[in-house]
Protein backbone atom coordinates (compact mmCIF):
# COMPACT_ATOMS: atom_id res chain seq x y z
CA UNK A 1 12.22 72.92 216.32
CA UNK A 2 14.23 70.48 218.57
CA UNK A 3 17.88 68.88 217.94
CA UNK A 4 18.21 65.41 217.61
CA UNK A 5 20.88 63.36 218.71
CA UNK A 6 24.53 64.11 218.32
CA UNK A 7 26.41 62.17 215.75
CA UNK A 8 29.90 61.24 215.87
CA UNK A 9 32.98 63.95 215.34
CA UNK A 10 34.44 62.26 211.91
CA UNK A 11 31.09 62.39 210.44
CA UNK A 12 31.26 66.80 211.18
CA UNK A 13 34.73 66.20 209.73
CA UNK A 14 34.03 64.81 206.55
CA UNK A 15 30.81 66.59 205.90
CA UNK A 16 32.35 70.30 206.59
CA UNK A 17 35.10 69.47 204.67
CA UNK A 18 32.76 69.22 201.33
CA UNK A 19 31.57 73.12 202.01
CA UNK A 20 34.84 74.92 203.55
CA UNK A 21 35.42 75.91 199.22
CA UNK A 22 36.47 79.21 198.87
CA UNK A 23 34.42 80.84 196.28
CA UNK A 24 34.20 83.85 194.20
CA UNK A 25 34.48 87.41 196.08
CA UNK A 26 31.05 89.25 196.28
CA UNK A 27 30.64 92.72 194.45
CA UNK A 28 28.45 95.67 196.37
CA UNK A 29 27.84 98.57 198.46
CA UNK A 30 31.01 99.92 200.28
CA UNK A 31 31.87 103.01 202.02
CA UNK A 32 34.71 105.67 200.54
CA UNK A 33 38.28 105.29 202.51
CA UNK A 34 38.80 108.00 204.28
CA UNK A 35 40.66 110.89 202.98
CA UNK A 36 43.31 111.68 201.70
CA UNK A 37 42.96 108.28 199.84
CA UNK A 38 43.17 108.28 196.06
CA UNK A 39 42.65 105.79 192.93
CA UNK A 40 40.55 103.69 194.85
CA UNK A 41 40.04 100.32 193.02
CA UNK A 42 36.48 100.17 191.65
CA UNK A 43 34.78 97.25 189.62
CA UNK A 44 32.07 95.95 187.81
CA UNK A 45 28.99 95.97 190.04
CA UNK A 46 30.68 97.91 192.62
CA UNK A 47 28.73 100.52 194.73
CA UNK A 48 30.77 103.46 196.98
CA UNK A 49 27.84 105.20 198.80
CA UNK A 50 28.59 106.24 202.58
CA UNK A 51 29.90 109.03 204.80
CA UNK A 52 32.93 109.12 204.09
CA UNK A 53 31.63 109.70 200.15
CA UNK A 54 31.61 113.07 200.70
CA UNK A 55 32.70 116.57 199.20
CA UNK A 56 33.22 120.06 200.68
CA UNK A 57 34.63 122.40 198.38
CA UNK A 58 35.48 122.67 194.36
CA UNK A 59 39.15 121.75 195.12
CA UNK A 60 38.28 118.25 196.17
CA UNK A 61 39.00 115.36 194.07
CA UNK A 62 38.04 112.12 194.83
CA UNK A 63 39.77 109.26 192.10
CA UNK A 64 38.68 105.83 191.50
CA UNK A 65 40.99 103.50 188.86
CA UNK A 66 39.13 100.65 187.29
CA UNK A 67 41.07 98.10 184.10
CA UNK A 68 39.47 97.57 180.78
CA UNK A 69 39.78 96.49 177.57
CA UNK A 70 39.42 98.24 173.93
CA UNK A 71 35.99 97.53 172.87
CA UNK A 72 34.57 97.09 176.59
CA UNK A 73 31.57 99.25 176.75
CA UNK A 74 30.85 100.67 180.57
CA UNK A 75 28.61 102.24 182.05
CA UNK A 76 28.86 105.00 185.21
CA UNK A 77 26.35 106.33 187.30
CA UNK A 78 27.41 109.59 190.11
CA UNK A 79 24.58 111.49 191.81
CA UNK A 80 24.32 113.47 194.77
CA UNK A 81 22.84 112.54 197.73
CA UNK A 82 19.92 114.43 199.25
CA UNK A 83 19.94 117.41 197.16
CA UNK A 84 16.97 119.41 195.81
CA UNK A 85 16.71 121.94 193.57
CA UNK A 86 19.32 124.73 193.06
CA UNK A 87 21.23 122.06 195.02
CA UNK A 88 25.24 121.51 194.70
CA UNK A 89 25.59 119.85 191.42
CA UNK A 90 28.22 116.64 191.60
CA UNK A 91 30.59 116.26 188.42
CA UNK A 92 32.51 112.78 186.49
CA UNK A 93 35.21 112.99 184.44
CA UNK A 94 36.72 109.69 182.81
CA UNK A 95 40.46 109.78 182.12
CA UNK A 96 41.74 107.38 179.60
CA UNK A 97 45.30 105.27 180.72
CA UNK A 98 47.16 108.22 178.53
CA UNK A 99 45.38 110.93 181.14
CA UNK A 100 43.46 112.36 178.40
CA UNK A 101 40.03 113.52 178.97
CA UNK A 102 37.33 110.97 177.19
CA UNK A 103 34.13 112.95 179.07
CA UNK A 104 33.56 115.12 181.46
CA UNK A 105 29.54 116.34 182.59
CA UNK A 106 28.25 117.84 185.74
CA UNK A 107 24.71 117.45 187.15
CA UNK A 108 21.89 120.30 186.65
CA UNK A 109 20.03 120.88 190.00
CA UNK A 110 18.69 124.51 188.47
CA UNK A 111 17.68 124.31 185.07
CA UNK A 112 16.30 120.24 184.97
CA UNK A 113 16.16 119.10 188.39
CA UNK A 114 19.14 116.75 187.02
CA UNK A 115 21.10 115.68 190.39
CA UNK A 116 23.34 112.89 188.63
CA UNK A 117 25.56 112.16 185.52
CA UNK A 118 25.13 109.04 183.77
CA UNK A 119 26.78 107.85 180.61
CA UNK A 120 27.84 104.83 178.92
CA UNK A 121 31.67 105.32 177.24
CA UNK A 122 33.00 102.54 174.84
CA UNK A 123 36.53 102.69 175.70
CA UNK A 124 39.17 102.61 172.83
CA UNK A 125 42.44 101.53 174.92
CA UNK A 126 42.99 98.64 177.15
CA UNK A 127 44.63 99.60 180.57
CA UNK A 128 43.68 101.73 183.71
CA UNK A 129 40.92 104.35 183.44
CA UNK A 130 40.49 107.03 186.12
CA UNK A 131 37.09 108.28 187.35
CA UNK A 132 37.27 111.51 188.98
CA UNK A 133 34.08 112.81 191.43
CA UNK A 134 34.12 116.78 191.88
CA UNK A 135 31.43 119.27 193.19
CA UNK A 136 30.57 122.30 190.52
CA UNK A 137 30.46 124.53 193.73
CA UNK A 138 31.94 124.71 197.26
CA UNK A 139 29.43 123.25 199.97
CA UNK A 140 29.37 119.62 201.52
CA UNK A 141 27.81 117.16 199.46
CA UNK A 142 27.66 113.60 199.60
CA UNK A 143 27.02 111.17 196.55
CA UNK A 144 27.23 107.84 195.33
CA UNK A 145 28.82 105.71 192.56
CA UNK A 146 28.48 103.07 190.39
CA UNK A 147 30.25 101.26 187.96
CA UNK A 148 29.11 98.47 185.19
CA UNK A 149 30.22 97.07 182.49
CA UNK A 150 27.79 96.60 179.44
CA UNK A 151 30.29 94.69 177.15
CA UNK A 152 31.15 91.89 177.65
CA UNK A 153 28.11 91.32 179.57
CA UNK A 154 29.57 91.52 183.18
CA UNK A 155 30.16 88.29 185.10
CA UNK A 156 27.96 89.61 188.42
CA UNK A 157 24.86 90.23 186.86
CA UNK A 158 22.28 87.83 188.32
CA UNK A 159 20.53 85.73 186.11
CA UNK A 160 16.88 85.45 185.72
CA UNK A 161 14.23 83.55 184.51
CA UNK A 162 11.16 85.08 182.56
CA UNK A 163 8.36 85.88 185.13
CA UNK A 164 10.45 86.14 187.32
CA UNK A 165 9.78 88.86 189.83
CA UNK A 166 13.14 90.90 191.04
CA UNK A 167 12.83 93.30 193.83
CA UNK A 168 14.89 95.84 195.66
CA UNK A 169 15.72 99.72 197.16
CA UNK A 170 17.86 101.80 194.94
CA UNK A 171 19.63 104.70 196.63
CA UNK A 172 21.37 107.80 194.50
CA UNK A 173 24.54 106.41 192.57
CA UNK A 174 23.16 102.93 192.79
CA UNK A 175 22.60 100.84 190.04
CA UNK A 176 20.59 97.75 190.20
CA UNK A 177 22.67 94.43 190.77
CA UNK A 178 22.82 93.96 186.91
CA UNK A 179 19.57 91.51 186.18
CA UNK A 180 20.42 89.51 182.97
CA UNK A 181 18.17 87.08 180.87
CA UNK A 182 18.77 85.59 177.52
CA UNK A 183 16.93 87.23 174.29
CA UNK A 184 16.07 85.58 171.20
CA UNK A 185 15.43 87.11 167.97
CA UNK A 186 11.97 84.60 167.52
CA UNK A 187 10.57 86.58 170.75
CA UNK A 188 9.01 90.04 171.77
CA UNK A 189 10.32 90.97 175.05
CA UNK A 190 8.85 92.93 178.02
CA UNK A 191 10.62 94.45 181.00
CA UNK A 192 8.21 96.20 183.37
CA UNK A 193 9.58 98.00 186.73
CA UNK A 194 7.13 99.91 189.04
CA UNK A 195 7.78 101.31 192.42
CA UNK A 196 5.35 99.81 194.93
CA UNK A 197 3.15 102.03 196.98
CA UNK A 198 4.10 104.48 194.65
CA UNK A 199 3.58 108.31 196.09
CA UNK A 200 3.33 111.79 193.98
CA UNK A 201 6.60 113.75 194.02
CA UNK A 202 8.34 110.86 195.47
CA UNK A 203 12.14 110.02 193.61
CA UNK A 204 11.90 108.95 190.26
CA UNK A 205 12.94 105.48 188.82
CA UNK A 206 14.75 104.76 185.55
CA UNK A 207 15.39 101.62 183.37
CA UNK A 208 17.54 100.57 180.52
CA UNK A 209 17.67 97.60 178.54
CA UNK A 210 20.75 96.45 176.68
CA UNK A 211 21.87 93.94 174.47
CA UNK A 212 24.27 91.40 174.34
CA UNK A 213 26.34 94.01 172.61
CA UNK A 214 26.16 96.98 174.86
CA UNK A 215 23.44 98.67 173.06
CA UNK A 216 20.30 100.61 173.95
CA UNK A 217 17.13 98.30 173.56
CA UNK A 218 14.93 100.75 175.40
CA UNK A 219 15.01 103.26 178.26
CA UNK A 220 12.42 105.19 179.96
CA UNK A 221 11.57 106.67 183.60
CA UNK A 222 8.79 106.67 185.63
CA UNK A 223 6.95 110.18 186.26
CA UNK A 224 5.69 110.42 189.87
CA UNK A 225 4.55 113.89 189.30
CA UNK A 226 1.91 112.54 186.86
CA UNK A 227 1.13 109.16 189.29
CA UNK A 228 2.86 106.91 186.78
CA UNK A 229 4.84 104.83 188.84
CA UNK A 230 5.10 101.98 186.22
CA UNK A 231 7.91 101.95 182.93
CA UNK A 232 7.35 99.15 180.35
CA UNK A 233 10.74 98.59 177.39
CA UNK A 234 9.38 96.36 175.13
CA UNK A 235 11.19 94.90 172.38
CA UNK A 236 12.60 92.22 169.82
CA UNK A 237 16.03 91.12 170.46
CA UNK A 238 18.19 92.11 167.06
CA UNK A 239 20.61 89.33 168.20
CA UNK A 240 20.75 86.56 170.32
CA UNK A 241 22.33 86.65 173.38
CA UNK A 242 22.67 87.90 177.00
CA UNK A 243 20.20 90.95 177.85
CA UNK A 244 20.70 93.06 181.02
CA UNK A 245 17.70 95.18 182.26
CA UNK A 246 19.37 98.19 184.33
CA UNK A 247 17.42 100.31 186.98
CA UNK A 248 18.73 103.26 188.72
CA UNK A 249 17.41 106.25 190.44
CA UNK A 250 16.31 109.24 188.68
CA UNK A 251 16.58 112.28 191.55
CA UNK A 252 18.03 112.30 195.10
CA UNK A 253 15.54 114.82 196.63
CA UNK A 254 12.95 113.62 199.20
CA UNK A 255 13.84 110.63 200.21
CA UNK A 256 17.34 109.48 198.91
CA UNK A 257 15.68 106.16 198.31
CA UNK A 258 13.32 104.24 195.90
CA UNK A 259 11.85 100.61 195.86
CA UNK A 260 11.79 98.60 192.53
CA UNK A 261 10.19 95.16 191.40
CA UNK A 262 11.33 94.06 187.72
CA UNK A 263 9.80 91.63 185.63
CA UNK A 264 11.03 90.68 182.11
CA UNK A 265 7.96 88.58 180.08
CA UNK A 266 7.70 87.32 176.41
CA UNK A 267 4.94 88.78 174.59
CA UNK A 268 4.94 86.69 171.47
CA UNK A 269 7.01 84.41 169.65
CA UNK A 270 9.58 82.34 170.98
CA UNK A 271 11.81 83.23 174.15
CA UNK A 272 14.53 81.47 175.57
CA UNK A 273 15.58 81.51 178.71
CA UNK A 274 18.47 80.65 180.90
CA UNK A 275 17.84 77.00 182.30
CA UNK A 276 17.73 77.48 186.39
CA UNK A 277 20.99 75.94 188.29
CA UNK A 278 20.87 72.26 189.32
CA UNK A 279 19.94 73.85 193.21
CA UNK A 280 21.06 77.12 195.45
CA UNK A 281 21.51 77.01 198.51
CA UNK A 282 22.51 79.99 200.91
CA UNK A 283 22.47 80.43 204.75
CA UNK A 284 22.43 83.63 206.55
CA UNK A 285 22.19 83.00 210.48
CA UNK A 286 21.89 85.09 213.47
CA UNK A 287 21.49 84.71 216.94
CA UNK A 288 19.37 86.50 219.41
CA UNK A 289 18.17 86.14 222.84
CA UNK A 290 18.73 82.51 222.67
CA UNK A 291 17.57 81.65 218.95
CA UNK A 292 19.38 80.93 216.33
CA UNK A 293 17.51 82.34 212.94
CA UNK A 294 18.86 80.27 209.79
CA UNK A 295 17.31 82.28 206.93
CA UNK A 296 18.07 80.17 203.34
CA UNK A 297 17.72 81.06 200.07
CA UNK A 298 16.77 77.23 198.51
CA UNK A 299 16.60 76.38 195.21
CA UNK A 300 16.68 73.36 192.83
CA UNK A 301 15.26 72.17 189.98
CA UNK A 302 14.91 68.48 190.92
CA UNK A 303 13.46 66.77 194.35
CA UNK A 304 15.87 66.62 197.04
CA UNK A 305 16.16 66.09 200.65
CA UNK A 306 17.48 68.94 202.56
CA UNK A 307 19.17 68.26 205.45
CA UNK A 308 20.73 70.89 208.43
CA UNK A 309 23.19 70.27 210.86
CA UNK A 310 24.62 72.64 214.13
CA UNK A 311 28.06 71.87 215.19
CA UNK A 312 30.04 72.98 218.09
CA UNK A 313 32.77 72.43 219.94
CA UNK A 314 33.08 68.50 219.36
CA UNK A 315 29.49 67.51 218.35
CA UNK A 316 27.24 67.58 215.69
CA UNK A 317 23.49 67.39 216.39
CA UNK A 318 20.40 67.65 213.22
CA UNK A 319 18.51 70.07 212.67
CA UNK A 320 16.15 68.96 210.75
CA UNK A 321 15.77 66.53 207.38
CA UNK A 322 12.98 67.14 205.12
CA UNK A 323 11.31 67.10 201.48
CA UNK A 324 12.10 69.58 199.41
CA UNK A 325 9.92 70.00 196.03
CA UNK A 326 11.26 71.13 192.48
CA UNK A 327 11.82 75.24 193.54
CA UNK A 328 12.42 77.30 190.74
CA UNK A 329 13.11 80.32 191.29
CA UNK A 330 14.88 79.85 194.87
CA UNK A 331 12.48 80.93 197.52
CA UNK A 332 13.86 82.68 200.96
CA UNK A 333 13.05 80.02 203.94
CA UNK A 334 13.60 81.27 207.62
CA UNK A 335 14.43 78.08 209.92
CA UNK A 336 14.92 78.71 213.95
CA UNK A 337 15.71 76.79 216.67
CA UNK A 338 16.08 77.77 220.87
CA UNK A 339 20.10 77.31 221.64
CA UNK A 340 22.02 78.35 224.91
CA UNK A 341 25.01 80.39 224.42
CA UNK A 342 27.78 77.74 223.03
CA UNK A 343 30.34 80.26 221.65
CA UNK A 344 30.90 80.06 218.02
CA UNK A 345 28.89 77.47 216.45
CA UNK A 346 28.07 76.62 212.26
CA UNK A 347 25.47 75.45 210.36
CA UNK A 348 25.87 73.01 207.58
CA UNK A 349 23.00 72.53 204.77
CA UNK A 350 22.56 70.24 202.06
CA UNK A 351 20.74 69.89 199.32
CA UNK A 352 20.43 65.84 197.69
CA UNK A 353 19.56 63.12 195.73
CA UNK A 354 19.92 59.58 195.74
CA UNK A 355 21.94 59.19 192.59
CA UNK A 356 23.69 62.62 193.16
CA UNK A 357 24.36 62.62 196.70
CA UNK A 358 25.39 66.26 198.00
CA UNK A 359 24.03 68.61 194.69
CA UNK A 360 24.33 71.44 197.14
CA UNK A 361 25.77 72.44 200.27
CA UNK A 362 26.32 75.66 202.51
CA UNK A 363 28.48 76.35 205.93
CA UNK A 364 27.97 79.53 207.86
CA UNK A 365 29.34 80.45 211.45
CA UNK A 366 28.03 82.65 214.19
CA UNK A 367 28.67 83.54 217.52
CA UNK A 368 26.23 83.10 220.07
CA UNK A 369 28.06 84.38 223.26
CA UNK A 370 30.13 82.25 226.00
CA UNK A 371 28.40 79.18 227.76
């Protein structure tokens, strides 16, 4: 793909000045501080997986504070990373804001090949709630952790639409990013995960559904051992509401990792679903060797043009301007273009109509070395 002619400075002006938004801040997978750090904020949707996640003896205590509210119900996920049978077993214990003990359970790498906790707590105080991580005996043992909350239905769980195919890899103490779609009592429900290219013996994977009141709908595992690498929930919403279909590992031996796709169908009756946003539009861009790789999530439930612009220095120069058809669910799009080294430069996108204008817009920077 070639750039086109530069256009003049005001117009870069004006257009990055209708992106440069802050927005909301991202929830995910983040590495422990490093000892001897304690009550270590933790949130809905957050993931602590990494080195320095890590335990050596019965004595440590790793703490992690989180806020809630009476009546929230949560759910926490701890397993150990890597461990096989007769393994070093991790332990939770939730401490209410009063410092009182409200559970405590250790994993069983002897007796069930059990090498995480999980439970879901409804929570009877509002304030701050301590998790603490320990090891049942000495040895070094690293582990993961993950914390959702059930109810209210969380504000980061990603929405999506019936049929619509989820996918992702799963490591121990990792939930899935929280995938939520709206049940109706006038529908049967189906949510099907499978692990693709399934193997025997490989890492087992789990699913729960819950309801837009915190509830158990349905949960079940896969069994590798017996080449079932497939779970169907199905089920007919006792309320209307938000649903959230939650996958996480079963084991940590083997690999330490598992690969999901979810689907959530209606069987019979009627479903609703969420309507799909107006458009998304997301840009994540490297540079390599001379290239600059744009690679877009693009979405939107109406025809638009979508338009791309590079800007450096004191120019702006298109990209490219081109069609885009009704795309529901967003689609990942990889765009690339040859570019000399120009420093930092940015990428603007937009998504439009002709009675809308700009529906949708994204800015992202990179650095592509010194001229």
């Amino acid at each position: 793909m070639k750039i086109s002619h530069n256009l003049a400075l005001p117009l870069a002006v004006a257009l990055l000045g209708l992106v440069l938004v802050p927005g909301a801040s991202a929830v995910g997978v983040a590495n422990c501080p490093v000892e001897p750090k304690q009550g270590v904020p933790i949130a809905s949707g957050d993931v602590f997986a990494g080195g320095n996640c890590t335990l050596k003896q019965t004595t440590d205590v790793d703490s992690f504070v989180f806020t809630a509210n009476s009546g929230d119900i949560w759910h926490f996920l701890v397993s150990g990373n890597n461990e096989g049978d007769f393994g070093i077993d991790i332990c939770l214990t939730l401490l209410s804001p009063s410092a009182s003990q409200i559970f405590s359970g250790c994993a069983n790498t002897a007796a069930s090949s059990d090498f995480a906790v999980v439970t879901d707590q409804k929570l009877s105080a509002a304030g701050t709630y301590t998790i603490l991580v320990t090891e049942l005996t000495n040895g070094t043992l690293n582990y993961g952790l993950s914390l959702e909350r059930l109810y209210p239905t969380p504000p980061d769980g990603q929405k999506i639409a019936l049929s619509q195919m989820v996918t992702g890899t799963l490591s121990p103490g990792e939930d899935a990013p929280a995938p939520t779609f709206a049940g109706a009592t006038t529908g049967k429900y189906e949510a099907s995960a499978t692990i693709p290219n399934g193997v025997p013996f490989q890492d087992n994977l789990c699913m729960t559904v819950y309801s837009s009141l915190g509830t158990s709908a349905g949960t079940a595992c896969t069994d590798t051992n017996a080449r079932a690498f497939t779970i169907k929930i199905d089920f007919t919403p006792a309320q209307d509401g938000t649903y959230m279909a939650l996958l996480n590992e079963a084991g940590s031996a083997g690999s330490g990792t598992v690969n999901y796709s979810l689907e959530v169908s209606c069987l019979v009756g009627k479903c609703t679903q969420f309507l799909p946003p107006p458009c998304t539009l997301k840009d994540t861009a490297s540079y390599s060797a001379g290239t600059l790789t744009m690679n877009f999530t693009v979405g939107n439930n109406v025809a638009t043009t979508w338009n791309a612009w590079l800007t450096y220095q004191s120019t702006i120069s298109l990209l490219f301007s081109t069609a885009q058809p009704i795309t529901v669910p967003p689609v990942p799009i990889t765009q690339t273009t040859s570019l000399s080294p120009k420093g930092k430069v940015g990428v603007l996108s937009t998504l439009t109509t002709p009675k809308g204008g700009i529906i949708c817009s994204s800015w992202e920077q990179v650095a592509t070395g010194m001229p």
